[in-house]
PDB file of N, CA and C in Angstrom:
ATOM      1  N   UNK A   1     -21.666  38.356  82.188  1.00  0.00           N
ATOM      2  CA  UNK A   1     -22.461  37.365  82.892  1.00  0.00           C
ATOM      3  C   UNK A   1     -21.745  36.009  82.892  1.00  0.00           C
ATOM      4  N   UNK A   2     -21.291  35.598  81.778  1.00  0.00           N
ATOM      5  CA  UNK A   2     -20.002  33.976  81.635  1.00  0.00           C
ATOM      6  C   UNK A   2     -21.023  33.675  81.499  1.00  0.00           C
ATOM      7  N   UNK A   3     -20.406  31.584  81.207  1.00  0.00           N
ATOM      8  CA  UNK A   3     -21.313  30.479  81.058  1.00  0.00           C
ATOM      9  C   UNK A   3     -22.501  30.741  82.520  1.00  0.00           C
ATOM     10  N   UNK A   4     -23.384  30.272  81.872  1.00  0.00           N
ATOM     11  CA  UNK A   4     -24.465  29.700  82.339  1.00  0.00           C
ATOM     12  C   UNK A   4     -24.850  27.840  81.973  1.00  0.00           C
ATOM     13  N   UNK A   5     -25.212  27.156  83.201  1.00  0.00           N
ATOM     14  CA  UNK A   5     -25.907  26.010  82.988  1.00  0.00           C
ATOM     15  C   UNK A   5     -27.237  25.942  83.111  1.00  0.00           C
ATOM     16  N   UNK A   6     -27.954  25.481  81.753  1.00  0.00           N
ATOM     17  CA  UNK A   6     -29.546  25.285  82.182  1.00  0.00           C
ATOM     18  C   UNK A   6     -29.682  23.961  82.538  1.00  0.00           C
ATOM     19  N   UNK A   7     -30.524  23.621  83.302  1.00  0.00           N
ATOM     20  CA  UNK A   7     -30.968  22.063  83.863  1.00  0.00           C
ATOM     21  C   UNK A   7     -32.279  22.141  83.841  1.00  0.00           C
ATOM     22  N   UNK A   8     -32.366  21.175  82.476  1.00  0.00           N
ATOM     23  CA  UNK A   8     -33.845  21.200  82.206  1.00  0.00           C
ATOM     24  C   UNK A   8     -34.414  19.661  82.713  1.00  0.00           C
ATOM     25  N   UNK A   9     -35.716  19.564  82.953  1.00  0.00           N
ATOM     26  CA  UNK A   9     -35.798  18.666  83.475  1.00  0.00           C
ATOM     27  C   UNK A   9     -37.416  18.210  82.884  1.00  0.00           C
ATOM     28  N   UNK A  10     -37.690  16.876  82.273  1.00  0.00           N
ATOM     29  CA  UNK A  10     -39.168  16.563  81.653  1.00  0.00           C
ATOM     30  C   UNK A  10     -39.406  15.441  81.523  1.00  0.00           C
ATOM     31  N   UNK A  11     -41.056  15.038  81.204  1.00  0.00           N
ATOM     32  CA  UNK A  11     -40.989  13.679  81.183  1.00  0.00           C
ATOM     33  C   UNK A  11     -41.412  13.322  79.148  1.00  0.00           C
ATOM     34  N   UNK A  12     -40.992  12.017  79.328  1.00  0.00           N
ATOM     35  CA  UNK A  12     -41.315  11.667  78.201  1.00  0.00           C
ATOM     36  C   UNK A  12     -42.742  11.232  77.480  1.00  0.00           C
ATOM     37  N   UNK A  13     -43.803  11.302  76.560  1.00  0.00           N
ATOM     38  CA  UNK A  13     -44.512  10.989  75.939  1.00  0.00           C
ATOM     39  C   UNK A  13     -45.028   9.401  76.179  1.00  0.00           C
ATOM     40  N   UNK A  14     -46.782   9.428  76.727  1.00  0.00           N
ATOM     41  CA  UNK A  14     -46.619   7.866  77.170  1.00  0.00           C
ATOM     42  C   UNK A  14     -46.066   7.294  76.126  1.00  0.00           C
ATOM     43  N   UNK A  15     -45.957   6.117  76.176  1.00  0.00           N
ATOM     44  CA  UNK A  15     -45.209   4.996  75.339  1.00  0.00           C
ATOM     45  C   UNK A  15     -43.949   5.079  74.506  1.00  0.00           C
ATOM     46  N   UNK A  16     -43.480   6.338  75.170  1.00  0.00           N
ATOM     47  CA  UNK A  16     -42.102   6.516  74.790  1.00  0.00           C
ATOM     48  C   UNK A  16     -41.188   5.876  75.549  1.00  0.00           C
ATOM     49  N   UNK A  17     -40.002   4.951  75.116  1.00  0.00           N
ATOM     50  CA  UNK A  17     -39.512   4.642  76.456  1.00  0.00           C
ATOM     51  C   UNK A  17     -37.873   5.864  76.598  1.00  0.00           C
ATOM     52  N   UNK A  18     -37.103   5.084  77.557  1.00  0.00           N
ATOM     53  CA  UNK A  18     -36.132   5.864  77.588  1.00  0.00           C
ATOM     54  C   UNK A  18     -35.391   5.400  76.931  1.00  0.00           C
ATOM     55  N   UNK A  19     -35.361   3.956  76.118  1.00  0.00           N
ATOM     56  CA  UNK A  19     -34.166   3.718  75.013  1.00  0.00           C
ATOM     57  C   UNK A  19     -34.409   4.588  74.230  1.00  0.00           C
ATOM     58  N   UNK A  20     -35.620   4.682  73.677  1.00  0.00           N
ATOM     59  CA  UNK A  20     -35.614   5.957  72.222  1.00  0.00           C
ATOM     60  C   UNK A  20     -34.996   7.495  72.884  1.00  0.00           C
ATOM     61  N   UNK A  21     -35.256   7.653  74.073  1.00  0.00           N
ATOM     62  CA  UNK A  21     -34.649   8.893  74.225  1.00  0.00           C
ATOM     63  C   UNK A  21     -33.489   9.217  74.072  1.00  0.00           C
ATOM     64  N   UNK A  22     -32.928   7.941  74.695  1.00  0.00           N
ATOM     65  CA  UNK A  22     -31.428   7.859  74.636  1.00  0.00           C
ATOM     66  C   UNK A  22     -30.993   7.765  73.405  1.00  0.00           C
ATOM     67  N   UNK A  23     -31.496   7.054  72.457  1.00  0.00           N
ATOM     68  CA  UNK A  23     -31.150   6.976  71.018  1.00  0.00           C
ATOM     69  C   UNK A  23     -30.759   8.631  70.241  1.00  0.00           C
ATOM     70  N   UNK A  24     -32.227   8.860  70.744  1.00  0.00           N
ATOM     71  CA  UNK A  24     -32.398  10.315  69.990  1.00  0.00           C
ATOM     72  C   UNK A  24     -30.981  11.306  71.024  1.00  0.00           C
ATOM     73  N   UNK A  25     -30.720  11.180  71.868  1.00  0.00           N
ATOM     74  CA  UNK A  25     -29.813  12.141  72.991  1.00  0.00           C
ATOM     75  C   UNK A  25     -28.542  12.035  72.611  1.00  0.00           C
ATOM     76  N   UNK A  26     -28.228  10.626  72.191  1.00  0.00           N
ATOM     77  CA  UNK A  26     -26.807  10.320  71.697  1.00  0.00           C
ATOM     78  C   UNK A  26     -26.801  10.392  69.923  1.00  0.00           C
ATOM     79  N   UNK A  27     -27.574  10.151  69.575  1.00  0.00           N
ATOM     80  CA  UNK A  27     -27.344   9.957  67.835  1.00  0.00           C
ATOM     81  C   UNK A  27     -27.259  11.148  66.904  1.00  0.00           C
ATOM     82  N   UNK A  28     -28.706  12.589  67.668  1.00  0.00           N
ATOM     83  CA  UNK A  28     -28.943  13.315  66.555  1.00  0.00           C
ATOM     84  C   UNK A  28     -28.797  15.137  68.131  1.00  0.00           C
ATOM     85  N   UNK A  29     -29.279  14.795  69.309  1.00  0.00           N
ATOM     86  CA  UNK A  29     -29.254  16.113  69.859  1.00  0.00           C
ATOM     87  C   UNK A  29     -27.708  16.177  70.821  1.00  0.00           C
ATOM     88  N   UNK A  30     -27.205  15.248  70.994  1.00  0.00           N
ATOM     89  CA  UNK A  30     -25.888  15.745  71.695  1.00  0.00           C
ATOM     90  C   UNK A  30     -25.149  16.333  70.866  1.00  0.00           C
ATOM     91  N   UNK A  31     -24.755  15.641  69.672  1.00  0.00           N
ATOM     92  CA  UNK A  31     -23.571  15.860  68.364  1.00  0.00           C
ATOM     93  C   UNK A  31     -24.026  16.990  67.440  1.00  0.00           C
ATOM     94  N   UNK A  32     -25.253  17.380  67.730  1.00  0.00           N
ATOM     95  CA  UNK A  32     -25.562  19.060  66.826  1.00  0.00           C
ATOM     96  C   UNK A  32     -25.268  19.526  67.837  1.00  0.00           C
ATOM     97  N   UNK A  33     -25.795  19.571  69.132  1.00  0.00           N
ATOM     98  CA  UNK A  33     -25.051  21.037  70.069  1.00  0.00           C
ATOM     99  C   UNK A  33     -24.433  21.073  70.747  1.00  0.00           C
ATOM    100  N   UNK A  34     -23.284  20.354  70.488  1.00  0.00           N
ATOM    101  CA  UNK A  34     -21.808  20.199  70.670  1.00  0.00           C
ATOM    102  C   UNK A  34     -21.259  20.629  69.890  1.00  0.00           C
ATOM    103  N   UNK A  35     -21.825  20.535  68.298  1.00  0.00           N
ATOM    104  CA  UNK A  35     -20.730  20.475  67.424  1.00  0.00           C
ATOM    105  C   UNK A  35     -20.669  22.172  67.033  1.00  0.00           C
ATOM    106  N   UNK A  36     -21.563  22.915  68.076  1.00  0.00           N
ATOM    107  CA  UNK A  36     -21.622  24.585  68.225  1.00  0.00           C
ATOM    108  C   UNK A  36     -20.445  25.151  68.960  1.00  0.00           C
ATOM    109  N   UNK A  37     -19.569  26.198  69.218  1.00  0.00           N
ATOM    110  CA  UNK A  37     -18.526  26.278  70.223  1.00  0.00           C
ATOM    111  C   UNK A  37     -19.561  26.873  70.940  1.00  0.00           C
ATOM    112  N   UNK A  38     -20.545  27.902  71.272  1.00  0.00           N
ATOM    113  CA  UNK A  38     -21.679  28.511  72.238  1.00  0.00           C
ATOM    114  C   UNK A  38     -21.727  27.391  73.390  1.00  0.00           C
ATOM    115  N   UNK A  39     -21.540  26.082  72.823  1.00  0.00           N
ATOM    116  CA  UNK A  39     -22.251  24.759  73.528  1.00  0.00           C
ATOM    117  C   UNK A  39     -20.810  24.204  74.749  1.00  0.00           C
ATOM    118  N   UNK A  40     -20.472  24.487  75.390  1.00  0.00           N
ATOM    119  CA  UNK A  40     -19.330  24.080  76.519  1.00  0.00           C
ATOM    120  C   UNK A  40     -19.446  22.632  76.903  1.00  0.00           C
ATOM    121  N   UNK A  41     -20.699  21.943  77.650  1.00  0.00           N
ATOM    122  CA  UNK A  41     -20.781  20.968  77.862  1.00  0.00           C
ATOM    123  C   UNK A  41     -22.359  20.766  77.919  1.00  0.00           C
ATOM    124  N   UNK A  42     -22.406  18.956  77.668  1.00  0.00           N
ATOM    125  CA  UNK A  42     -23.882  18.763  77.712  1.00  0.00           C
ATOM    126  C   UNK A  42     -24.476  17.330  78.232  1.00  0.00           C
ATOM    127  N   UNK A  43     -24.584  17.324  79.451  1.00  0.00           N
ATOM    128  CA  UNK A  43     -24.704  15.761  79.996  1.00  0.00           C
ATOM    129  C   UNK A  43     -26.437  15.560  80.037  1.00  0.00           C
ATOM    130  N   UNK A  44     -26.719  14.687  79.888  1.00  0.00           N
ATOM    131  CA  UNK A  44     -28.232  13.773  79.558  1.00  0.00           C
ATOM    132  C   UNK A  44     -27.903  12.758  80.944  1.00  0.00           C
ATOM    133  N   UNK A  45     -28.933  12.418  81.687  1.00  0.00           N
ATOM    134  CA  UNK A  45     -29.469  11.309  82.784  1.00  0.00           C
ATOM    135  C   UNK A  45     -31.037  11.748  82.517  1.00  0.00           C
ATOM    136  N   UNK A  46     -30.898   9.765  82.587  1.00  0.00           N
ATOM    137  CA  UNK A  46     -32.333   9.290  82.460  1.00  0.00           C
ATOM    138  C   UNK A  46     -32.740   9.032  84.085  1.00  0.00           C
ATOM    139  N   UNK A  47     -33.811   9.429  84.607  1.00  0.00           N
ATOM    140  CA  UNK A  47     -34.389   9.421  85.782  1.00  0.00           C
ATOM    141  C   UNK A  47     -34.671   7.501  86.187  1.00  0.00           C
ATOM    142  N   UNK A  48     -33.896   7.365  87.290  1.00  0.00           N
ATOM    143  CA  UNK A  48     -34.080   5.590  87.584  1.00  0.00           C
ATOM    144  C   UNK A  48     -35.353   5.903  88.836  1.00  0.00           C
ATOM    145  N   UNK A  49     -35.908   4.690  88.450  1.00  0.00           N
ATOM    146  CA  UNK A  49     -37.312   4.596  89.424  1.00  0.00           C
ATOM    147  C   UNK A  49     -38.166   5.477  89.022  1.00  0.00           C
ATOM    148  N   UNK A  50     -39.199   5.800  90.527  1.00  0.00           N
ATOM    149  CA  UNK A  50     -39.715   7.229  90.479  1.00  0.00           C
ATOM    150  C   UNK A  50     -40.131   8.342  90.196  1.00  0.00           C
ATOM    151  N   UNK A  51     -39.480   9.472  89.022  1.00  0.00           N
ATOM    152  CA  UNK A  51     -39.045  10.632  89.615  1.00  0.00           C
ATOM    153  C   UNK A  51     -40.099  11.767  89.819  1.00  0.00           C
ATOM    154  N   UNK A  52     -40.912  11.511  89.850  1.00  0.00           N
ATOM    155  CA  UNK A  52     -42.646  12.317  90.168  1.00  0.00           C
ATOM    156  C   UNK A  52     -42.518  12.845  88.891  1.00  0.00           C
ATOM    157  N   UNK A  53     -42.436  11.961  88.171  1.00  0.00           N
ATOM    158  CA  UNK A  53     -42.897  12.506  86.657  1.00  0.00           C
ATOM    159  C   UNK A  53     -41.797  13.141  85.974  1.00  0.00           C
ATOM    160  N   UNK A  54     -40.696  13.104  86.508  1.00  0.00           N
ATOM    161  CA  UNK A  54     -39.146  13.869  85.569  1.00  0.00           C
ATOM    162  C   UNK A  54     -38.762  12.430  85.089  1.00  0.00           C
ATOM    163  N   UNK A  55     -38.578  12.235  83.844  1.00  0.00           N
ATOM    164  CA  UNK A  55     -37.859  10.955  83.207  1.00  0.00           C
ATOM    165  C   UNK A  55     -36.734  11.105  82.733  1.00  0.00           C
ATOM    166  N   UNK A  56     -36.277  12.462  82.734  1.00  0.00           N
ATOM    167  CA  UNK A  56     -34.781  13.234  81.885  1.00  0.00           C
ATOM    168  C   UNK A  56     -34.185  14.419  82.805  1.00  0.00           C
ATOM    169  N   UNK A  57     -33.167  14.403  82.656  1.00  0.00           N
ATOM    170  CA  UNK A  57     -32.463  15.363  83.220  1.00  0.00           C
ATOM    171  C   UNK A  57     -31.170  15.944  82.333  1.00  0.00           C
ATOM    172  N   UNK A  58     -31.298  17.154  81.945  1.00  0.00           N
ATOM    173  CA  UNK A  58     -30.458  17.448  80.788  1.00  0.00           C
ATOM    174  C   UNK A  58     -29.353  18.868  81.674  1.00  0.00           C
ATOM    175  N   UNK A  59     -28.205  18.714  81.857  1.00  0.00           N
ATOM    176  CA  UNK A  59     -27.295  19.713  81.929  1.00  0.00           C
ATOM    177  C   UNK A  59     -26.657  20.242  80.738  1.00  0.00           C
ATOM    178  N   UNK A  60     -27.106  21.398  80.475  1.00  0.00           N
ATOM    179  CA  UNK A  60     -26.372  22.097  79.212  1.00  0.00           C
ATOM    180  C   UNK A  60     -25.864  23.239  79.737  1.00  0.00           C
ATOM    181  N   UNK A  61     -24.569  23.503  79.282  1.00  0.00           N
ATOM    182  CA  UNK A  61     -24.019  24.511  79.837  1.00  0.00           C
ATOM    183  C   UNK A  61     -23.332  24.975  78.722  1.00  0.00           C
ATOM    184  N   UNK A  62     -23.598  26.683  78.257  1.00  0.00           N
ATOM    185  CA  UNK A  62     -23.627  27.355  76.827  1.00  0.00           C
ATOM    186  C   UNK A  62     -22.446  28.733  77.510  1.00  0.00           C
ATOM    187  N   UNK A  63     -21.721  29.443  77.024  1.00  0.00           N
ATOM    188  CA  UNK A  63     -21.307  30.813  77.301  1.00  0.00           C
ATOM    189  C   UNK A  63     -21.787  31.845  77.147  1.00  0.00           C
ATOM    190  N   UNK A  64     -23.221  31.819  76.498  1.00  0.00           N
ATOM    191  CA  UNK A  64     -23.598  32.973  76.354  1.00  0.00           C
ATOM    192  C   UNK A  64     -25.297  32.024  76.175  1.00  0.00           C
ATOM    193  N   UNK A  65     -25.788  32.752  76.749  1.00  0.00           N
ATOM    194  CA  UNK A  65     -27.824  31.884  76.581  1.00  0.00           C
ATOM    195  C   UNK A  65     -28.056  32.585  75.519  1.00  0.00           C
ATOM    196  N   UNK A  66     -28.425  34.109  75.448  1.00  0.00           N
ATOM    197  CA  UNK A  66     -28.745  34.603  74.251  1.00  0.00           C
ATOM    198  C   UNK A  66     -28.006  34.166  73.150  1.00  0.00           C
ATOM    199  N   UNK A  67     -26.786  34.470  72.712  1.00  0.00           N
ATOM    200  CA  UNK A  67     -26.129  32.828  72.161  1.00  0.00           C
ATOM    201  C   UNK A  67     -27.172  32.213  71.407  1.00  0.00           C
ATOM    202  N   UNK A  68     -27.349  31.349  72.778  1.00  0.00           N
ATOM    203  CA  UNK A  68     -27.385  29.871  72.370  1.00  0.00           C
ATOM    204  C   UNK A  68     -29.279  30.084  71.905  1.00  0.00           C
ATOM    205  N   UNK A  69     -29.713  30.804  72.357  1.00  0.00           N
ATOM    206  CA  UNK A  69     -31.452  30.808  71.716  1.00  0.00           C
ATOM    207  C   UNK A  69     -31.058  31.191  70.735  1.00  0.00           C
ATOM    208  N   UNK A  70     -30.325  32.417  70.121  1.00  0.00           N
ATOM    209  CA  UNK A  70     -30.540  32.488  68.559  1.00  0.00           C
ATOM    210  C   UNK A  70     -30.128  31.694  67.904  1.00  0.00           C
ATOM    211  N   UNK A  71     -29.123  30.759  67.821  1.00  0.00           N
ATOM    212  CA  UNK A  71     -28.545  29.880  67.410  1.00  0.00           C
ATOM    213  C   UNK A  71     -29.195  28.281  67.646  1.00  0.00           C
ATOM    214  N   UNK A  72     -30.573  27.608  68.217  1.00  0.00           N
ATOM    215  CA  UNK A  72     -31.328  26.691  68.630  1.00  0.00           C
ATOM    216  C   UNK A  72     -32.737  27.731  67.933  1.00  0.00           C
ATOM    217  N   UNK A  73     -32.803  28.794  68.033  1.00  0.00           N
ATOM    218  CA  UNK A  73     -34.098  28.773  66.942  1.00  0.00           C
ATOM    219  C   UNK A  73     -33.364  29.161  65.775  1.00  0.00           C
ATOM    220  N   UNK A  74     -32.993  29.629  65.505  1.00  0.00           N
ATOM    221  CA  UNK A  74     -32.649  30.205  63.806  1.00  0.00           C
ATOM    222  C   UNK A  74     -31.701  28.990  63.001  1.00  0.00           C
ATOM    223  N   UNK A  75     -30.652  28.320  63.282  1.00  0.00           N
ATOM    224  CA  UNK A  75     -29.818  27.309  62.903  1.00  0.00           C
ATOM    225  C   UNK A  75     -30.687  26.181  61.765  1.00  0.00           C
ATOM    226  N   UNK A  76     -30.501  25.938  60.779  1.00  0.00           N
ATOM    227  CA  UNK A  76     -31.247  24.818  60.496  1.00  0.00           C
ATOM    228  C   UNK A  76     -30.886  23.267  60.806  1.00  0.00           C
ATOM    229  N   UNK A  77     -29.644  23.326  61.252  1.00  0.00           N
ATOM    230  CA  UNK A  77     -29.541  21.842  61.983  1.00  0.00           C
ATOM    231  C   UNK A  77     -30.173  21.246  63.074  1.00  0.00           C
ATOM    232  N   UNK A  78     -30.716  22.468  63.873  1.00  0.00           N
ATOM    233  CA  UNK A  78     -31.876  21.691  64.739  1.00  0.00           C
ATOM    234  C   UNK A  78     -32.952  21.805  64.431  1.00  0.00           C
ATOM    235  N   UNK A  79     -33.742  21.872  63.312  1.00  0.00           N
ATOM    236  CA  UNK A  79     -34.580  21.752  63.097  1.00  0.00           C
ATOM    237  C   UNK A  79     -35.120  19.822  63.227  1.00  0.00           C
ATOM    238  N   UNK A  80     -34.611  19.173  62.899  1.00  0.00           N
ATOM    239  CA  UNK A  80     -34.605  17.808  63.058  1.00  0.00           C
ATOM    240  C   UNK A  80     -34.593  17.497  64.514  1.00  0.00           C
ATOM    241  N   UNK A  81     -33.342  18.390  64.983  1.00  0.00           N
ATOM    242  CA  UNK A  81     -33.945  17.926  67.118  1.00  0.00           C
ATOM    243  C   UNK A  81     -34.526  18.562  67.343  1.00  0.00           C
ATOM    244  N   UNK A  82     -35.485  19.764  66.633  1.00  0.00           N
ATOM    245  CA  UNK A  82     -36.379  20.013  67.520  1.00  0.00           C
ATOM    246  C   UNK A  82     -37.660  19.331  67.293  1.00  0.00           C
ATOM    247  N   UNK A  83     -37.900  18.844  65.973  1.00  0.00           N
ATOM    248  CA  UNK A  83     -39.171  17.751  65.610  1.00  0.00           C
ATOM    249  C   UNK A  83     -39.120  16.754  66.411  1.00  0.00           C
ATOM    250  N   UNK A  84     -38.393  16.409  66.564  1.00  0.00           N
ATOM    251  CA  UNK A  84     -37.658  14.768  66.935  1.00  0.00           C
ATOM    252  C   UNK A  84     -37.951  15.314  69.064  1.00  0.00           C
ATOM    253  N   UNK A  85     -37.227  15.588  69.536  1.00  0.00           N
ATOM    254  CA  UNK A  85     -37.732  16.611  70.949  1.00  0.00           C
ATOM    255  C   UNK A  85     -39.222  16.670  70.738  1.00  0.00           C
ATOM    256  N   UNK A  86     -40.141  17.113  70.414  1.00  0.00           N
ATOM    257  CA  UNK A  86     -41.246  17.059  70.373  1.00  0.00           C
ATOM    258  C   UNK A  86     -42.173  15.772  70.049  1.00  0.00           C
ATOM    259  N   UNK A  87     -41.230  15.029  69.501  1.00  0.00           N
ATOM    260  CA  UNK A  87     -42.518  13.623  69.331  1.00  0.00           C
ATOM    261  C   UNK A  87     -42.099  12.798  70.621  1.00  0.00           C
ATOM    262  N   UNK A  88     -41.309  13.011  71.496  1.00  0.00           N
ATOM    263  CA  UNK A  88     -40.755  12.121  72.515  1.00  0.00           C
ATOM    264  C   UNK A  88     -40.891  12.826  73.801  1.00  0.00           C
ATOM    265  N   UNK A  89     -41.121  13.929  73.764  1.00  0.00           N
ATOM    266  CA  UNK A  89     -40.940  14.519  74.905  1.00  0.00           C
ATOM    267  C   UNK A  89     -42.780  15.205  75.405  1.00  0.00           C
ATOM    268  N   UNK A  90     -42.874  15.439  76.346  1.00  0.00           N
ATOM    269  CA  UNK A  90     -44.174  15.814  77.140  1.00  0.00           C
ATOM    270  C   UNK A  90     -43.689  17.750  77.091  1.00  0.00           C
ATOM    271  N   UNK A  91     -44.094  18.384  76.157  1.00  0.00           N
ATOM    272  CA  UNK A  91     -43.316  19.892  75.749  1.00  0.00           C
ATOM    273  C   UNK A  91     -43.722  20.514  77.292  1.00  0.00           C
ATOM    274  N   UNK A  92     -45.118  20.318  77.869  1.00  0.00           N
ATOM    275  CA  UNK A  92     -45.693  20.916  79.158  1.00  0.00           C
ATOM    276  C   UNK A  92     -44.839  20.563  80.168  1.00  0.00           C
ATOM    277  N   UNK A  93     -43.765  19.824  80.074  1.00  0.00           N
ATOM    278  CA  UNK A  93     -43.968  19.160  81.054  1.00  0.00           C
ATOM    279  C   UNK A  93     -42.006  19.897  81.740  1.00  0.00           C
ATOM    280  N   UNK A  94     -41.508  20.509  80.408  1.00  0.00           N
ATOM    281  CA  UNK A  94     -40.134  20.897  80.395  1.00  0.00           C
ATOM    282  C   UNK A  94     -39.893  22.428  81.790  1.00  0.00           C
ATOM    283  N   UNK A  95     -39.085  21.843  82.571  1.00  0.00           N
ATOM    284  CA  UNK A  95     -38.773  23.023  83.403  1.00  0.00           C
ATOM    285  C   UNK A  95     -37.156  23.214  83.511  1.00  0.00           C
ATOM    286  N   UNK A  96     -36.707  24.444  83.092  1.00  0.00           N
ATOM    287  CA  UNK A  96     -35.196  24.705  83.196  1.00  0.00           C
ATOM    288  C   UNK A  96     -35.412  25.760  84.242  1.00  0.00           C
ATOM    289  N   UNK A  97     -33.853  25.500  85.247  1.00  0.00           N
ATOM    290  CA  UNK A  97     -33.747  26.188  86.203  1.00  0.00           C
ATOM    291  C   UNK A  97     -32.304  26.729  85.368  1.00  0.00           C
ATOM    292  N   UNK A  98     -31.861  27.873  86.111  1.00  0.00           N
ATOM    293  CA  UNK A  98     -30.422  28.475  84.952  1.00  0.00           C
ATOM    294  C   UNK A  98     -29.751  28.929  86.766  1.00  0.00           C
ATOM    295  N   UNK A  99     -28.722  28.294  86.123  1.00  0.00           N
ATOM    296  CA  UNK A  99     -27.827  28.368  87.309  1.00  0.00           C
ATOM    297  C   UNK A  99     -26.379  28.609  86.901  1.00  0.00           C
ATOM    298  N   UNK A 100     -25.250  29.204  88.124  1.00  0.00           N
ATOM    299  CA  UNK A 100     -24.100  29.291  87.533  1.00  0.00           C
ATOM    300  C   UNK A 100     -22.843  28.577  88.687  1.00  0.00           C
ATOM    301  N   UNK A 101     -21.778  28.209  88.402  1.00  0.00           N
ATOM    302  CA  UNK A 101     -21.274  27.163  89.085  1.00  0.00           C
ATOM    303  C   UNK A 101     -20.313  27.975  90.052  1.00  0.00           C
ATOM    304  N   UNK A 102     -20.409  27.411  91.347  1.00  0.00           N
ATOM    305  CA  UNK A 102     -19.671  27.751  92.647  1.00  0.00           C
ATOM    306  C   UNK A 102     -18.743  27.484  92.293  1.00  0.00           C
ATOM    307  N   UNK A 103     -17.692  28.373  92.266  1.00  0.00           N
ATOM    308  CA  UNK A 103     -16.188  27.846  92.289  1.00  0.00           C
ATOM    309  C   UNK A 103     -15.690  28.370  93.356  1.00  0.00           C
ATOM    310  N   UNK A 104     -14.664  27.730  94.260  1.00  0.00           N
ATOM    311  CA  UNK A 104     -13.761  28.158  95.423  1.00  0.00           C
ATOM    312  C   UNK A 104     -12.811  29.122  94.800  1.00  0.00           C
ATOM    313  N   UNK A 105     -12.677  30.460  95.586  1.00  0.00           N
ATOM    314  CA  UNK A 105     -11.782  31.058  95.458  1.00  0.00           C
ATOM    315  C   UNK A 105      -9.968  30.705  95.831  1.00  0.00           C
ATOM    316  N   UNK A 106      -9.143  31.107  94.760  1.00  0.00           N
ATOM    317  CA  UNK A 106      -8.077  30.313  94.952  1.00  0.00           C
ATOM    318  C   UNK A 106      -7.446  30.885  95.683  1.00  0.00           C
ATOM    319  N   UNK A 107      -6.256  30.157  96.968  1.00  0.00           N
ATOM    320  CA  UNK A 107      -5.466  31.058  97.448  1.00  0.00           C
ATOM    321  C   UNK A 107      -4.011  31.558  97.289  1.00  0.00           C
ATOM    322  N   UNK A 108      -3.510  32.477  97.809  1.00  0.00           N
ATOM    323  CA  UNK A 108      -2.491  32.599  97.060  1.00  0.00           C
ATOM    324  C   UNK A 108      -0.853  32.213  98.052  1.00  0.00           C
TER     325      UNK A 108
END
């Protein structure tokens, strides 16, 4: 199957703003699941204006998903992002779409 990217997308907890998200995105959940090799790449955008209620936009892109669920529930290093994810985040509110990336075929 190869990498897969999930693009999850949610809003934050009233009176949460997006500095704390960002705090929490850069300080304690980028650098644990990065610091996994399962974890390929992982970009965070905060929603400007608008966004009918999406305040985050998370691209994670893992090599293997099954992977990466046993290793995000069973691991004890996220146990802290996942407490921490839950006091900031709206849990109802999380939708991942799983997608895989178009690449042009090369010629020869």
């Amino acid at each position: 199957m190869g990498a897969v990217s999930a693009i999850n997308m949610f809003s934050l907890r009233p009176g949460v703003t997006a500095a704390q998200f960002e705090a929490f995105s850069i300080e304690l959940d980028q650098p644990t699941c990065l610091a996994f090799d399962v974890v390929e790449s992982f970009e965070v955008y905060l929603v400007e204006g608008d966004g009918h209620r999406v305040d985050v936009v998370e691209i994670m892109t893992v090599r293997s998903w099954p992977e990466w669920e046993s290793l995000r529930d069973n691991a004890p290093e996220f146990t802290p992002v996942l407490r921490r994810f839950a006091e900031l985040v709206e849990l109802d509110t999380v939708s991942t779409l799983f997608t895989r990336h178009v690449t042009p075929i090369e010629e020869n």
